[in-house]
C-alpha atoms as a PDB file:
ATOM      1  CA  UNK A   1     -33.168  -1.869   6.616  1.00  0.00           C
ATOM      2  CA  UNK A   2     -33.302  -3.836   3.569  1.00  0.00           C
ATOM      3  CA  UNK A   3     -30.298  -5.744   1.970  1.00  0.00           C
ATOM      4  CA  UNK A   4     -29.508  -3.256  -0.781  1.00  0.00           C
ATOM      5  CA  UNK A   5     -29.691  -0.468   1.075  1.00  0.00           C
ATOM      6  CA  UNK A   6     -27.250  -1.429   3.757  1.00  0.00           C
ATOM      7  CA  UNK A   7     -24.336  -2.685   1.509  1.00  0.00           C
ATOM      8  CA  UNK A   8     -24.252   0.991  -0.482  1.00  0.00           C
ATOM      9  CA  UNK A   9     -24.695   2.349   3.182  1.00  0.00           C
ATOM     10  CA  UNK A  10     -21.789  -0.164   4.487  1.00  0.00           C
ATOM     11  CA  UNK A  11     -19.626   1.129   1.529  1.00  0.00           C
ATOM     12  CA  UNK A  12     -19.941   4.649   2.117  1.00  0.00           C
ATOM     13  CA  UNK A  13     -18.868   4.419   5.693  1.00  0.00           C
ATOM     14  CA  UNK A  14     -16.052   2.300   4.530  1.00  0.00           C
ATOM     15  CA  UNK A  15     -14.587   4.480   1.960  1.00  0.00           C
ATOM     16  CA  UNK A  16     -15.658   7.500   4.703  1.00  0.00           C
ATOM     17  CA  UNK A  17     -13.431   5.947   7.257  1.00  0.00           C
ATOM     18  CA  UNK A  18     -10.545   5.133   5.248  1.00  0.00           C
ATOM     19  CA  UNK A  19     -10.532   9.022   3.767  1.00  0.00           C
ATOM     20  CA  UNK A  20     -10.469   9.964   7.430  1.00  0.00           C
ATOM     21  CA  UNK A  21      -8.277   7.819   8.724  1.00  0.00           C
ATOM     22  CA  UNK A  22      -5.937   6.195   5.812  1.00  0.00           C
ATOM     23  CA  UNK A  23      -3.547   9.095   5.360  1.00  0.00           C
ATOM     24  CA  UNK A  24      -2.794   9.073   9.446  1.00  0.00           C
ATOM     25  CA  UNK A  25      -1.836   5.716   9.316  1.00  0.00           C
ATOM     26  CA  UNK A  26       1.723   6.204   8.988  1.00  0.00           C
ATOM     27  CA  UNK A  27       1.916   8.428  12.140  1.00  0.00           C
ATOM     28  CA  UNK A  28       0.735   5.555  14.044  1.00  0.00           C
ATOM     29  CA  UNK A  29       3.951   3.085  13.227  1.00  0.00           C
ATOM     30  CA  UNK A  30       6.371   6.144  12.634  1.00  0.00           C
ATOM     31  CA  UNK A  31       6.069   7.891  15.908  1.00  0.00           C
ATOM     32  CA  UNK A  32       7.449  11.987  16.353  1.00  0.00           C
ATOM     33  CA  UNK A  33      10.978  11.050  14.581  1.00  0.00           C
ATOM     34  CA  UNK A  34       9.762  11.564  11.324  1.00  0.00           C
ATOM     35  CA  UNK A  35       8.114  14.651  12.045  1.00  0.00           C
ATOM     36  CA  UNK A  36      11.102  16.097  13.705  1.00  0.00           C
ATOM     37  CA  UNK A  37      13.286  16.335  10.671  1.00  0.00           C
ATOM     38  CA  UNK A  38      14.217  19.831  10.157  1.00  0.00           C
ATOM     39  CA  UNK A  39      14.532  19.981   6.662  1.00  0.00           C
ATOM     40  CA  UNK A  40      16.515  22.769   4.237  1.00  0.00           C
ATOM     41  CA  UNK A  41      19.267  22.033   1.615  1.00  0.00           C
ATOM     42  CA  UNK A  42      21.992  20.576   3.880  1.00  0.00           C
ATOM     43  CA  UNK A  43      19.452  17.710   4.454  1.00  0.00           C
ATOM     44  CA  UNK A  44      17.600  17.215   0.908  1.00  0.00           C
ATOM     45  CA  UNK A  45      15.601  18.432  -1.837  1.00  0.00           C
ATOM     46  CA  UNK A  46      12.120  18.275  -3.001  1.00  0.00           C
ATOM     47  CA  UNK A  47      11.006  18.207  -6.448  1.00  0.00           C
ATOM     48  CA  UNK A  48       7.185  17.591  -7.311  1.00  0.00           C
ATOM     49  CA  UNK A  49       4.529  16.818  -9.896  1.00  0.00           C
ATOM     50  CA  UNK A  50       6.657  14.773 -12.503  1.00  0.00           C
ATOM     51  CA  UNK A  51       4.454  12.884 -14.732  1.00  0.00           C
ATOM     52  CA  UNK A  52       4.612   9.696 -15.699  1.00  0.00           C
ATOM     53  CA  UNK A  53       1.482   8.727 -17.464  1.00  0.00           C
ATOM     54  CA  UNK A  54      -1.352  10.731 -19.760  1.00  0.00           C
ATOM     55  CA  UNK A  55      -4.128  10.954 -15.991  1.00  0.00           C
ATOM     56  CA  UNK A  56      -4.158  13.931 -13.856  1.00  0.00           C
ATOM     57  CA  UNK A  57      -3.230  11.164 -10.846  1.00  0.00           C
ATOM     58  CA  UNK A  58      -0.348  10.265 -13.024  1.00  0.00           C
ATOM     59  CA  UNK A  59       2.121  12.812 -10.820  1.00  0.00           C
ATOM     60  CA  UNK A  60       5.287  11.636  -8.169  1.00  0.00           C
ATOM     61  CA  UNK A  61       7.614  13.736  -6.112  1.00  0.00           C
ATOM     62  CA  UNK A  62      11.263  13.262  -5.188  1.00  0.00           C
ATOM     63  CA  UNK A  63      12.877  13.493  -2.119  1.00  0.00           C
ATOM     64  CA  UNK A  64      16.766  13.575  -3.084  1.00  0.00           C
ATOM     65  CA  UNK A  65      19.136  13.340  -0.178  1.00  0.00           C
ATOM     66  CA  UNK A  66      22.093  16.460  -0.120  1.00  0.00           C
ATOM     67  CA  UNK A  67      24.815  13.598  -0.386  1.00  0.00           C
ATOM     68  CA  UNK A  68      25.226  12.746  -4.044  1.00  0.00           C
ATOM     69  CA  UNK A  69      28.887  11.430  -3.676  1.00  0.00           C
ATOM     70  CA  UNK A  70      27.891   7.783  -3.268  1.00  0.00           C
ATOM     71  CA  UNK A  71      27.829   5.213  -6.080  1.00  0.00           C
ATOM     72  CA  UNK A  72      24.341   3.767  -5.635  1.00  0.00           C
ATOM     73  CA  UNK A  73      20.970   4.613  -3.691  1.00  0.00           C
ATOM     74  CA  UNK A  74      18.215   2.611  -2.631  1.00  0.00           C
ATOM     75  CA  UNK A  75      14.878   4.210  -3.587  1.00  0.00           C
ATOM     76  CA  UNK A  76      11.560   3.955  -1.294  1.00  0.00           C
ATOM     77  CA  UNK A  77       8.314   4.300  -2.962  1.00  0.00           C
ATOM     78  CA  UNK A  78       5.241   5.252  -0.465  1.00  0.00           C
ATOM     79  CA  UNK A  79       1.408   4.930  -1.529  1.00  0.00           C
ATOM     80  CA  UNK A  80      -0.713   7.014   0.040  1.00  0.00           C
ATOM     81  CA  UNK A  81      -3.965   5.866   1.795  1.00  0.00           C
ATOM     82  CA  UNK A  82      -7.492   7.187   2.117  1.00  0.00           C
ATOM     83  CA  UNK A  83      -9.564   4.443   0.643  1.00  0.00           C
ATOM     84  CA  UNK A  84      -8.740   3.983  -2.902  1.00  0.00           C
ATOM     85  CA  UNK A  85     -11.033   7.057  -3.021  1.00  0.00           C
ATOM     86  CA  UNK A  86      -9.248  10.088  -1.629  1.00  0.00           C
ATOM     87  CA  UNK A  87      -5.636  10.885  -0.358  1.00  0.00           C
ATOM     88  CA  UNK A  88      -2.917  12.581  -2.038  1.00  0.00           C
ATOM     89  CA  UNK A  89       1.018  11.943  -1.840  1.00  0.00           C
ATOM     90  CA  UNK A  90       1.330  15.385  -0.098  1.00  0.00           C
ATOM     91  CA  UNK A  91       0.510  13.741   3.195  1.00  0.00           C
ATOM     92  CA  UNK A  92       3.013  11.047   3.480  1.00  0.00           C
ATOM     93  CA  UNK A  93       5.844  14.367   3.057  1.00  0.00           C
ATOM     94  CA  UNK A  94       7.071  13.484   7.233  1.00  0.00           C
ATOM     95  CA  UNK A  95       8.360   9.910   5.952  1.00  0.00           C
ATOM     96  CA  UNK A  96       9.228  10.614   3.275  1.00  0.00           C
ATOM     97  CA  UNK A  97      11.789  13.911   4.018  1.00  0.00           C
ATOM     98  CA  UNK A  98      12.664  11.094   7.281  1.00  0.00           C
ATOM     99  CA  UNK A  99      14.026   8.793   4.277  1.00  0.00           C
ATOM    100  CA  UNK A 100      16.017  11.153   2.340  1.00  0.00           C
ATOM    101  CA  UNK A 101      17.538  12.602   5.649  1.00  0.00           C
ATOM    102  CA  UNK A 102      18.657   8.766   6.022  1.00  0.00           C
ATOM    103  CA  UNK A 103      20.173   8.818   2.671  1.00  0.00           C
ATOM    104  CA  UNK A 104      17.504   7.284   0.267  1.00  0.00           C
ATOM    105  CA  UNK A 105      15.718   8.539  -2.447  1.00  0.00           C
ATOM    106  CA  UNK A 106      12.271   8.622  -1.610  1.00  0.00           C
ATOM    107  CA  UNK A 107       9.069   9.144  -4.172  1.00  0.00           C
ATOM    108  CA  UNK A 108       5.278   9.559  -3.080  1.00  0.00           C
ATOM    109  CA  UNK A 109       3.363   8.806  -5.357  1.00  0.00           C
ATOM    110  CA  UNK A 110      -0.358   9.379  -6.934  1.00  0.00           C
ATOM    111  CA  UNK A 111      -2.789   7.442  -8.732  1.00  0.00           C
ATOM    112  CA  UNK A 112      -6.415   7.734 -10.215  1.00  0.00           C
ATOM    113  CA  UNK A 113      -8.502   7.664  -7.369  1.00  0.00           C
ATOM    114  CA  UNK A 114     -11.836   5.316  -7.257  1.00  0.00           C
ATOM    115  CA  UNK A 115     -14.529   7.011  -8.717  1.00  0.00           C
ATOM    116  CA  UNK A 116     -17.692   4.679  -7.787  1.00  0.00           C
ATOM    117  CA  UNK A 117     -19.288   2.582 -11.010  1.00  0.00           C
ATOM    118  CA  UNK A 118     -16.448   3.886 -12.996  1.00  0.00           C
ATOM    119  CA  UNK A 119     -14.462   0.592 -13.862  1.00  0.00           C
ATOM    120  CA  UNK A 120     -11.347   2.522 -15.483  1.00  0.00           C
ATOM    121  CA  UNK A 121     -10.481   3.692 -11.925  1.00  0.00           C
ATOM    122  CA  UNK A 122     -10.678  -0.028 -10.251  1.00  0.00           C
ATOM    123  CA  UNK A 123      -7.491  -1.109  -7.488  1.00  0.00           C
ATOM    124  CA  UNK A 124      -6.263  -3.562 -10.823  1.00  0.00           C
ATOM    125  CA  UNK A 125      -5.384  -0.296 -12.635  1.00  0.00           C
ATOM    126  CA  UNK A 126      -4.012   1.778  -9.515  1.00  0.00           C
ATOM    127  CA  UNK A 127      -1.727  -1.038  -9.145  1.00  0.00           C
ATOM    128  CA  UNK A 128      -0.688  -1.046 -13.340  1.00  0.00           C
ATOM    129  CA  UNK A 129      -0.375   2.416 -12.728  1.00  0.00           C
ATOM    130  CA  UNK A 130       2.066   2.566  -9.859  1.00  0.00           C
ATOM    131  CA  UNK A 131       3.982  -0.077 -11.958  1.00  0.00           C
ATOM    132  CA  UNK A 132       5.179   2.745 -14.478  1.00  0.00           C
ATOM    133  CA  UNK A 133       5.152   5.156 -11.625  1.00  0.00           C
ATOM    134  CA  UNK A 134       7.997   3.468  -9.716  1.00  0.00           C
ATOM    135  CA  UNK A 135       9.953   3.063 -13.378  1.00  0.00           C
ATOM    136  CA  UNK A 136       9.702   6.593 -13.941  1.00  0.00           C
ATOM    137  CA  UNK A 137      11.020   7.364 -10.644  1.00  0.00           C
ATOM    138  CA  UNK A 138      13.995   5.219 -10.673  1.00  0.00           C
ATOM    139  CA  UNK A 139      14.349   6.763 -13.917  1.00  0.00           C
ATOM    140  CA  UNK A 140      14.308  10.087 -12.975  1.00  0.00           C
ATOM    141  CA  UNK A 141      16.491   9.494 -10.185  1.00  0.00           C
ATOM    142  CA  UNK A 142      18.706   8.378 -12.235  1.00  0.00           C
ATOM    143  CA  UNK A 143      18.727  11.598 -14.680  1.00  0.00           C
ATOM    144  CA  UNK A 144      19.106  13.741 -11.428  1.00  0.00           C
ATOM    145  CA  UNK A 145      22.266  12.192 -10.945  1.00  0.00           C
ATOM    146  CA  UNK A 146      21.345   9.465  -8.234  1.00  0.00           C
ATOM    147  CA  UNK A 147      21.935   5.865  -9.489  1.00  0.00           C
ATOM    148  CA  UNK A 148      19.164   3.626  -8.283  1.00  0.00           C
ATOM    149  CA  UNK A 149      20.468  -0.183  -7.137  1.00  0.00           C
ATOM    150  CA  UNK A 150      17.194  -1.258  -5.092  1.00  0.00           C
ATOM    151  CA  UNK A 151      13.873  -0.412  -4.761  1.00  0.00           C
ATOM    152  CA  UNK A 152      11.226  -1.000  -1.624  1.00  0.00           C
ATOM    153  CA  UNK A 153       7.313   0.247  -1.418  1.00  0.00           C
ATOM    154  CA  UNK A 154       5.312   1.281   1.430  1.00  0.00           C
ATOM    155  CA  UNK A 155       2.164   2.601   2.612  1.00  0.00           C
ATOM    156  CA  UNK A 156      -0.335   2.811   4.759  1.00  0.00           C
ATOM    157  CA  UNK A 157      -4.416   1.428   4.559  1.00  0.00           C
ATOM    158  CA  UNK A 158      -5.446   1.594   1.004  1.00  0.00           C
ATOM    159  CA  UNK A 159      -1.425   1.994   0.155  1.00  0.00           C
ATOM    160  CA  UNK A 160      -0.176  -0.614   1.597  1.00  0.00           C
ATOM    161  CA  UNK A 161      -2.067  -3.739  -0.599  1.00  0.00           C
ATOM    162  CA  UNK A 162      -0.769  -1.456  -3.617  1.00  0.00           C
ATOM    163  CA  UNK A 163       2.724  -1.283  -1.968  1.00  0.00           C
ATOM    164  CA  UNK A 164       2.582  -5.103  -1.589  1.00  0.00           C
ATOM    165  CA  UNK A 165       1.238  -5.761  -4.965  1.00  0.00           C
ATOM    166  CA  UNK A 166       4.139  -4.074  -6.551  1.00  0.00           C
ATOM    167  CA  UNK A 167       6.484  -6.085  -3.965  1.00  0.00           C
ATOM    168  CA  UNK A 168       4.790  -9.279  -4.369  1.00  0.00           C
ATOM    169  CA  UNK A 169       3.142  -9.617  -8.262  1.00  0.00           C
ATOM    170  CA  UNK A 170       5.362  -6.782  -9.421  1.00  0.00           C
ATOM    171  CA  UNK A 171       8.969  -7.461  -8.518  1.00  0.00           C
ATOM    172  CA  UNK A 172      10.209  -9.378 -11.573  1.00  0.00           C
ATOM    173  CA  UNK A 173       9.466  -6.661 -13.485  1.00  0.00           C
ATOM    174  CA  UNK A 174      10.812  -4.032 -11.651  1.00  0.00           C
ATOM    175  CA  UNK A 175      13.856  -2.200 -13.149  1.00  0.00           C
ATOM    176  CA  UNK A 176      15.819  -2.926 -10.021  1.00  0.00           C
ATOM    177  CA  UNK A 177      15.663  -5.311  -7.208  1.00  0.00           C
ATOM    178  CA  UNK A 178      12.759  -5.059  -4.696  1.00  0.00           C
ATOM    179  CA  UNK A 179      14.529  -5.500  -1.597  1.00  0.00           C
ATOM    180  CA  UNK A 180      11.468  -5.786   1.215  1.00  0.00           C
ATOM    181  CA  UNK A 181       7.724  -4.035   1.233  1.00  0.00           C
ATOM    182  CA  UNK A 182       6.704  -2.314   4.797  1.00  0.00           C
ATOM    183  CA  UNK A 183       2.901  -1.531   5.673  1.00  0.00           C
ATOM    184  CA  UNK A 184       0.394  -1.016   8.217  1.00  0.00           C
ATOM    185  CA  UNK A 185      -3.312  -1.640   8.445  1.00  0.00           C
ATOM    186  CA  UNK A 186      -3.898  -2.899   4.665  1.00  0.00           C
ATOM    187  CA  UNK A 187      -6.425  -5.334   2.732  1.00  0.00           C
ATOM    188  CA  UNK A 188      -4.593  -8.171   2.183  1.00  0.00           C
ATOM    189  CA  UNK A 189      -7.268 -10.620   0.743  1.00  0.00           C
ATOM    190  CA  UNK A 190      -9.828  -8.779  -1.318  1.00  0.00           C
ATOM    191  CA  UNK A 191     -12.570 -11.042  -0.680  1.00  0.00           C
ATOM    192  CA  UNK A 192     -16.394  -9.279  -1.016  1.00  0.00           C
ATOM    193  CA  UNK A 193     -17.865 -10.592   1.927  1.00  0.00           C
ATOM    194  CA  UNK A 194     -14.989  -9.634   4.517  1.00  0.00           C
ATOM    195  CA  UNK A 195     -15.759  -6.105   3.984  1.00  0.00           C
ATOM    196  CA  UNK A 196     -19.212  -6.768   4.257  1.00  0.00           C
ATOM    197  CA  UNK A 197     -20.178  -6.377   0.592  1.00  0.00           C
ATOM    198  CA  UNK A 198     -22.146  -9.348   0.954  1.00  0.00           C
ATOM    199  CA  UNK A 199     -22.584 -12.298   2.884  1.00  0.00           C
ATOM    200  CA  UNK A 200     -22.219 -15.038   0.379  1.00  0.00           C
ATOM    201  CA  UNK A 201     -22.920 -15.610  -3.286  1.00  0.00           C
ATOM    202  CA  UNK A 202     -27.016 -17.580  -2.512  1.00  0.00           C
ATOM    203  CA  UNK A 203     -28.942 -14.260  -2.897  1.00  0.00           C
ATOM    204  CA  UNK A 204     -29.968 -12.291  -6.136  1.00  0.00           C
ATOM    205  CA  UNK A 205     -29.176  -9.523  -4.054  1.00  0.00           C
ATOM    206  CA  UNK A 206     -25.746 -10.784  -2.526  1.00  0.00           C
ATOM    207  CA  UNK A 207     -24.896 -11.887  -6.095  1.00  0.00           C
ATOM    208  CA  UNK A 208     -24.995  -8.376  -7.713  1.00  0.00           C
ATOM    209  CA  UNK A 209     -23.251  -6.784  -4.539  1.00  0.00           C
ATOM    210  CA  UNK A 210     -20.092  -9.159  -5.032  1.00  0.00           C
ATOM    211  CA  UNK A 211     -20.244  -8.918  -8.832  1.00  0.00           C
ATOM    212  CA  UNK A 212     -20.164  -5.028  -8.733  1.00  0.00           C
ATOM    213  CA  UNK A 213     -17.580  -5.667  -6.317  1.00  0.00           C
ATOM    214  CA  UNK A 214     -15.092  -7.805  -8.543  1.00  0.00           C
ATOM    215  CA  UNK A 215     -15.884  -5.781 -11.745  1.00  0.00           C
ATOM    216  CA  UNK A 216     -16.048  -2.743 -11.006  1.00  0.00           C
ATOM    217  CA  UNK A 217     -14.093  -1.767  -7.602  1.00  0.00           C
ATOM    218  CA  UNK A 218     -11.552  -3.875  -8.119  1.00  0.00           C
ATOM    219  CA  UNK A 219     -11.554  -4.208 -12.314  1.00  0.00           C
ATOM    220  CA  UNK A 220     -11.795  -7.870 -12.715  1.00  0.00           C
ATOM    221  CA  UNK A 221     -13.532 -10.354 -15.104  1.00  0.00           C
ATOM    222  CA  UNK A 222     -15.500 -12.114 -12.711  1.00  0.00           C
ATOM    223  CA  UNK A 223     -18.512 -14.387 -14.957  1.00  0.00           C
ATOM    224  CA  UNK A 224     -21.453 -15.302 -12.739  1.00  0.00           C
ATOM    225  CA  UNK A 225     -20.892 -19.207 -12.873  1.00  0.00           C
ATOM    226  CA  UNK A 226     -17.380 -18.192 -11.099  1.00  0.00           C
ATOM    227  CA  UNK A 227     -19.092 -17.951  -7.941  1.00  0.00           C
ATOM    228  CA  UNK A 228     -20.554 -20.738  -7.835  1.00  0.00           C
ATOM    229  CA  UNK A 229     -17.453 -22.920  -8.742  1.00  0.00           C
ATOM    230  CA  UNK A 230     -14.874 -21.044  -6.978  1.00  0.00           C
ATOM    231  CA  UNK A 231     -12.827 -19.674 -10.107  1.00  0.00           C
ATOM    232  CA  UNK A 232     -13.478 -15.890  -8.619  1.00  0.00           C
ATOM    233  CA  UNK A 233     -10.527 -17.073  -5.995  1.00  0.00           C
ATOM    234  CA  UNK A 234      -7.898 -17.596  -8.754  1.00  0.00           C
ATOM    235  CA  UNK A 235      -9.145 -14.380 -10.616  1.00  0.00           C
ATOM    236  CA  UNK A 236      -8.634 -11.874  -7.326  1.00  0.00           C
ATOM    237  CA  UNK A 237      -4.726 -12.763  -6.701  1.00  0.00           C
ATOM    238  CA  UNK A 238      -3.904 -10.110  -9.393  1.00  0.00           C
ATOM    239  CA  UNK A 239      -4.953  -7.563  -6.573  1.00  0.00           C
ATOM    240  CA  UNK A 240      -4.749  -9.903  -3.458  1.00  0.00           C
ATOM    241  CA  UNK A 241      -1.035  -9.132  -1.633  1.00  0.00           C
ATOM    242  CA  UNK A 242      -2.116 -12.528   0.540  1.00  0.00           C
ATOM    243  CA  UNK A 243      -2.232 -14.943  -2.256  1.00  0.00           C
ATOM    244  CA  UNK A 244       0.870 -13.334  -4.298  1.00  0.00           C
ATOM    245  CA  UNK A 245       2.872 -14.942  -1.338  1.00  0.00           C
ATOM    246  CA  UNK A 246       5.455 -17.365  -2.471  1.00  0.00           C
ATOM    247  CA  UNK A 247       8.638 -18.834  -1.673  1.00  0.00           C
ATOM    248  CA  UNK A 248      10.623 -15.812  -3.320  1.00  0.00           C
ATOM    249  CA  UNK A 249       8.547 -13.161  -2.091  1.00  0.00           C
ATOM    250  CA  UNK A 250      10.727 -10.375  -0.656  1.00  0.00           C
ATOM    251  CA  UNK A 251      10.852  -9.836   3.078  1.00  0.00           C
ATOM    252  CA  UNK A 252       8.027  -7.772   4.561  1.00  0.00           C
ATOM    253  CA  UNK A 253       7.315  -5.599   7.465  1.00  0.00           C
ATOM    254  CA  UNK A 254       4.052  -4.798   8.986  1.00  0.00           C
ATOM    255  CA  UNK A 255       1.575  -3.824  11.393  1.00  0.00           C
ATOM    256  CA  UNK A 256      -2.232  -4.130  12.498  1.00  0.00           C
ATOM    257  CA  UNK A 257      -4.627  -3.193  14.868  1.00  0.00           C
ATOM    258  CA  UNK A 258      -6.539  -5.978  16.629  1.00  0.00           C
ATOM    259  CA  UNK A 259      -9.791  -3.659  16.617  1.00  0.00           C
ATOM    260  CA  UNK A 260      -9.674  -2.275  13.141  1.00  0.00           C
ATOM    261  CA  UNK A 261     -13.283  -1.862  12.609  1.00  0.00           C
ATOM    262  CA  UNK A 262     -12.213  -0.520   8.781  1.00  0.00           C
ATOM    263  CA  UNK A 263      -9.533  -3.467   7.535  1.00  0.00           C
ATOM    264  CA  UNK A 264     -10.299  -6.368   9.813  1.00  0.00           C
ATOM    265  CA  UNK A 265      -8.038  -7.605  11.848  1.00  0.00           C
ATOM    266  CA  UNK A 266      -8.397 -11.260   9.907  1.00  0.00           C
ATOM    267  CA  UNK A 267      -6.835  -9.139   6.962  1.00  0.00           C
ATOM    268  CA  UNK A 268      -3.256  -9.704   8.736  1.00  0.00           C
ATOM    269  CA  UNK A 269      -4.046 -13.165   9.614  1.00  0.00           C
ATOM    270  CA  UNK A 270      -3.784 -13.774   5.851  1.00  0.00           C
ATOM    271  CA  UNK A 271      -0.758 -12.704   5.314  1.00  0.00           C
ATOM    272  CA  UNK A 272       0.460 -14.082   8.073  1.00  0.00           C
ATOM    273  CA  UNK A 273      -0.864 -18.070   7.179  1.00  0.00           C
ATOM    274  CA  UNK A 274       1.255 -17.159   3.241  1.00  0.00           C
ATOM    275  CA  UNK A 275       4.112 -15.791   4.865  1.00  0.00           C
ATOM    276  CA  UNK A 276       4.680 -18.890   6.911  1.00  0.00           C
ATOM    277  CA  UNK A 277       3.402 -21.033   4.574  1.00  0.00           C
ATOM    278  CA  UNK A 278       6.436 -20.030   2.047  1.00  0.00           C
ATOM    279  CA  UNK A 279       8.450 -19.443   5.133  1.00  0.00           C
ATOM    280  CA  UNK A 280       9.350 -15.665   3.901  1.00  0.00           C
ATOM    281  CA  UNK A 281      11.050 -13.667   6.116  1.00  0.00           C
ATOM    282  CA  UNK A 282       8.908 -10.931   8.167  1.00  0.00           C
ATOM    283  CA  UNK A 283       8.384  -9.024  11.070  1.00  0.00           C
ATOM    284  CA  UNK A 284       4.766  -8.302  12.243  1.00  0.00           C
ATOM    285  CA  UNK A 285       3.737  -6.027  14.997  1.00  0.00           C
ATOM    286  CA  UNK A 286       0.237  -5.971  17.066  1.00  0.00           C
ATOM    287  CA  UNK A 287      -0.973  -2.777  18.071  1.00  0.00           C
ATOM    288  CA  UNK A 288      -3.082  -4.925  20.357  1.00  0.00           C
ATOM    289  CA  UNK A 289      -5.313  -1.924  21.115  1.00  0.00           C
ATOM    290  CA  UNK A 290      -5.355  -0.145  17.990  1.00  0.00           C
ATOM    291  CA  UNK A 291      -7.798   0.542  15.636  1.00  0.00           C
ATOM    292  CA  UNK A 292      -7.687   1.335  11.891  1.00  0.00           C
ATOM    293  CA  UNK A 293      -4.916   4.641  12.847  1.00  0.00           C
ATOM    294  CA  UNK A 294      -2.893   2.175  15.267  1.00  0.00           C
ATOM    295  CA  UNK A 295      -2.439   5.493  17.633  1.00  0.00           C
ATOM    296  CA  UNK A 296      -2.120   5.527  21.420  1.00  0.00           C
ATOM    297  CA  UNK A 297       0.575   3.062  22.076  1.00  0.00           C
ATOM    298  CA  UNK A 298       3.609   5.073  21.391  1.00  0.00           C
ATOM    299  CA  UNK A 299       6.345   1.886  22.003  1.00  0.00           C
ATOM    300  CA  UNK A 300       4.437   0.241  19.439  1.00  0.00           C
ATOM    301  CA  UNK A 301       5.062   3.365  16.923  1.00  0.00           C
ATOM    302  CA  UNK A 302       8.795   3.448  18.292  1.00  0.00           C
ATOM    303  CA  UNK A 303       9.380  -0.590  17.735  1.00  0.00           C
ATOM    304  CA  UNK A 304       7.885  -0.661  14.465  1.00  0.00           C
ATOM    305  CA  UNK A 305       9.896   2.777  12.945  1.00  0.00           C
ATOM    306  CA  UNK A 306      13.224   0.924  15.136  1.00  0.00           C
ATOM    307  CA  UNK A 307      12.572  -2.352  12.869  1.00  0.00           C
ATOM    308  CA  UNK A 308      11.940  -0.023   9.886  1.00  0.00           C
ATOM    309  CA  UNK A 309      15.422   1.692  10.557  1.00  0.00           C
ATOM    310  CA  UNK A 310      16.791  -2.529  11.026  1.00  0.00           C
ATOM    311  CA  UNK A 311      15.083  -3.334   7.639  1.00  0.00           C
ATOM    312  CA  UNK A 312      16.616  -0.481   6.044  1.00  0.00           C
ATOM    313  CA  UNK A 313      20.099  -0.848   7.570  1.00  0.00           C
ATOM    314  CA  UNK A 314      19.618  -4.976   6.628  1.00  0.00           C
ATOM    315  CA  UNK A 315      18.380  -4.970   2.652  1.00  0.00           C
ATOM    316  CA  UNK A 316      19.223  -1.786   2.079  1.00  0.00           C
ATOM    317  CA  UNK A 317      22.436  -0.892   3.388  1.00  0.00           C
ATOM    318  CA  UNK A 318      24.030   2.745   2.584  1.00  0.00           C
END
């Protein structure tokens, strides 16, 4: 098969997969505790579709604990996955009624999906959206009666580099503290030719794959001369969690499957090199037989949802 028919083929299955797959990830690190809550109004309330920009995406939900007698809440902000091209913050509704029945407010929230050659729905714009979507959440939060102190994002495949971009680029401007980010299976390092978009920059035919792939999937100004003297590197950190790492970065939680066949495995190994590099505090855990969903090794689901509840209990005390 030729060259340019095998990268469009290669990103089809990828975006395919991560449809499939992304919004299961969290059942793989969160085990059957989440799903056991038995939620009604002694135990929290939902309220949906809130706007907070002029897209259709531009919705998040609440999850408001019963208790409003304390003085301040911490607030947990999940990203769904599926790809940057499908998913919806319906999905993620087991963790996040599990975080309001442990006393945080807890908002899933949407974005403009990826619509291919469209540039206005690039990962650099999910991640400016989510920006205003966590402010309006806090915000509203705050109207409902529940005063926000901290902030933390998660999510899971496609979710969780948007949940660490808001942790890691994002945190100085958040309206609150960002107290720690928690993820499993996500891009860390959003460099073309680990995801097989091409195998280097030589080609005419490699050259227009990782162009298309700067520009328009993830919304960047990448020239053509920037490949050839390395300036592309300094122009992906805007959307690259890996290289956002730095000696304030807030402490992180996270997970990967050594035969994820969707995010490579070498995706963790990034963060792992920044994390130490800045020596950042963190917790990783190796589903060392999991794939892209992380499922069939239940004491791996129960360690990483125990170190969830430690996080939680540690940065985010009630």
């Amino acid at each position: 098969m030729k060259k340019t028919l095998w990268i469009p083929l290669y990103i089809v299955v990828f975006i395919g997969s991560a449809v499939i797959f992304g919004p299961m990830v969290y059942k793989a690190y969160t085990s059957d505790e989440t799903s056991k809550v038995k939620w009604n109004d002694s135990v929290g309330t939902v309220m949906t579709d809130f706007s907070y920009g002029e897209k259709a995406g531009n919705k998040f939900d609440l999850y408001l604990p019963a208790d409003k007698s304390r003085d301040h809440y911490g607030l947990i902000g999940y990203f769904h996955g599926g790809g940057f091209h499908g998913g919806d913050k319906e999905g993620d509704a087991p963790i996040l009624k599990w975080l309001a029945s442990r006393g945080y407010v807890a908002t899933g929230i949407n974005y403009t999906l990826n619509v291919d050659g469209d540039p206005s729905t690039s990962i650099l714009n999910m991640t400016l959206e989510l920006k205003e979507g966590m402010k309006a959440a806090v915000a509203k939060a705050e109207e409902l009666g529940y005063h926000i102190d901290k902030v933390a994002t998660g999510g899971g495949s496609a979710g969780s580099l948007l949940a660490m971009v808001y942790a890691f680029r994002d945190a100085d401007d958040a309206p609150v503290p960002v107290a720690f980010t928690f993820q499993a299976a996500g891009p860390s390092f959003t460099d073309p030719r680990e995801f097989g978009q091409c195998k280097g920059f030589e080609t005419p035919e490699d050259r227009a794959s990782a162009m298309k792939f700067f520009n328009v999937f993830l919304g960047l100004d990448v020239q053509e001369e920037d490949l050839d003297n390395g300036a592309w590197m300094e122009k992906i950190k805007v959307v690259s969690p890996a290289l956002q790492i730095n000696e304030h970065s807030v402490p992180m939680l996270f997970s990967h499957g050594c035969v994820d066949h969707i995010v490579p495995y070498n995706q963790a190994e990034h963060l792992l090199e920044a994390l130490d590099s800045y020596h950042v505090p963190y917790d990783f855990i190796q589903f060392d037989r999991g794939g892209h969903n992380m499922g069939w090794q239940p004491k791996k689901q129960q360690q990483f949802l125990n170190t969830l509840k430690e996080y939680l209990n540690r940065y985010m005390p009630l």
